[in-house]
Protein backbone atom coordinates (compact mmCIF):
# COMPACT_ATOMS: atom_id res chain seq x y z
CA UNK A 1 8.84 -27.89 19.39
CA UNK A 2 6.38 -25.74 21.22
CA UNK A 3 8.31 -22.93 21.75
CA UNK A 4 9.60 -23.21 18.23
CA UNK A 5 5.61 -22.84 17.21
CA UNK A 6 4.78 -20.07 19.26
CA UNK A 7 7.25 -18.08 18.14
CA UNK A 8 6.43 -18.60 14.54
CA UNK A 9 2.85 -17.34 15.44
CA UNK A 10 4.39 -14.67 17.14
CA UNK A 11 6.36 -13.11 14.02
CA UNK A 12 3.63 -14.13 11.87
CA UNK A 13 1.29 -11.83 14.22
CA UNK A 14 3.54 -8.84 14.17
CA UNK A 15 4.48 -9.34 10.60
CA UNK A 16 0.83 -8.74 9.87
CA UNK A 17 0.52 -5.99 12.16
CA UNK A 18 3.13 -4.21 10.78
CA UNK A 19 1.92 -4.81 7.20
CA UNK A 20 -1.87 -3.30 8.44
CA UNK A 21 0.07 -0.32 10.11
CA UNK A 22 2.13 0.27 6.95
CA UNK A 23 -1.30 0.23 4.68
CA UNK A 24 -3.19 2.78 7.41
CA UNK A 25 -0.28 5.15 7.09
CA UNK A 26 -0.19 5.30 3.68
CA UNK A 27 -3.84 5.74 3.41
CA UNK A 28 -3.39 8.40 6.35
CA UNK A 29 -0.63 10.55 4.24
CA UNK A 30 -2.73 10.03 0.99
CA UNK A 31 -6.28 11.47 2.89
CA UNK A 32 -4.29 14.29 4.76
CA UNK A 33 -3.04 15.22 1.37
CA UNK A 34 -6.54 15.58 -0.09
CA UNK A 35 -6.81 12.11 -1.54
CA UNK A 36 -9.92 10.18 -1.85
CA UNK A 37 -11.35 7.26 -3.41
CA UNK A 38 -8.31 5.39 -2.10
CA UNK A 39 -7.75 1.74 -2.94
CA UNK A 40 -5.03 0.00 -1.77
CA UNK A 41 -4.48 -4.11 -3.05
CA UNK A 42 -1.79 -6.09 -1.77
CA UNK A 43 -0.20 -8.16 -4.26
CA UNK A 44 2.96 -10.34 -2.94
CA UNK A 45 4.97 -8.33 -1.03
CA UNK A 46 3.67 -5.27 -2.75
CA UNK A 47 0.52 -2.88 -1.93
CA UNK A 48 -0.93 -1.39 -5.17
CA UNK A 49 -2.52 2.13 -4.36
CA UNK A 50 -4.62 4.40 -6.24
CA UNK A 51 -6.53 7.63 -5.23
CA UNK A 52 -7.28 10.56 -7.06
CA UNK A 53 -7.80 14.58 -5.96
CA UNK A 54 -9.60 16.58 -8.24
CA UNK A 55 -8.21 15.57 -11.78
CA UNK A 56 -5.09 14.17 -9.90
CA UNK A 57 -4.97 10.45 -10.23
CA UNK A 58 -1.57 8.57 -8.34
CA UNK A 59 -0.97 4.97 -9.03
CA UNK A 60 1.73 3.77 -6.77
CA UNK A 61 3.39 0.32 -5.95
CA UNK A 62 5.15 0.21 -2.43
CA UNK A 63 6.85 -2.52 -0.73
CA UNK A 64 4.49 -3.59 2.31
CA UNK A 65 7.37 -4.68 4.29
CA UNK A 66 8.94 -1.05 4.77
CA UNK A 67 6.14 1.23 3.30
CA UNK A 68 8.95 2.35 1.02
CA UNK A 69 7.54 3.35 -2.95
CA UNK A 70 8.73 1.41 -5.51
CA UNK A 71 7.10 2.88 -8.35
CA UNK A 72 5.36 6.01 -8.80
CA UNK A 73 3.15 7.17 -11.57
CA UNK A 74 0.85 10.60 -10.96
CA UNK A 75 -1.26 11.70 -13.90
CA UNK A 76 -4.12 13.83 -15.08
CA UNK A 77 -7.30 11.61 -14.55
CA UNK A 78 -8.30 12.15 -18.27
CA UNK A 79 -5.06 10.20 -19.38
CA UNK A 80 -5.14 6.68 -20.71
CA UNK A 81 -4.33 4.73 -18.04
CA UNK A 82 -1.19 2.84 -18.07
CA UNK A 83 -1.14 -1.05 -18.83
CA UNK A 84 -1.10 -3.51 -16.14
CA UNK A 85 2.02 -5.34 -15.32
């Protein structure tokens, strides 16, 4: 029974880990490309993201498992912005 709990505390650990790690890169590829003002929300197993360069605004959902985009949506920052899900 002990074993069985540490090792659910240790995949819980490096599942986290690797969730933080996915979020930093994304926010590192974002800010090398110019990005700022970048927000990132988790929501399930999903990380919401929005920055904006100049009049470039990207809202993007990717999973936070893999880092992988699941939707993309970049638009000029003076467009309506796109309803909610």
């Amino acid at each position: 029974m002990r074993a069985a709990l540490v090792w659910l505390l240790l995949i819980l650990t490096v599942g986290t880990a690797y969730a933080d790690d996915v979020e930093r890169g994304i926010r590192a590829q974002l800010a090398a490309q110019g990005y700022d003002g970048i927000e990132i929300t988790r929501k399930g197993d999903q990380l919401l993201v929005h920055a904006q360069r100049d009049k470039l605004v990207v809202d993007n959902v990717y999973d936070a498992a893999t880092g992988q985009i699941v939707q993309e949506r970049v638009r000029q920052a003076d467009e309506a912005k796109a309803p909610t899900q």
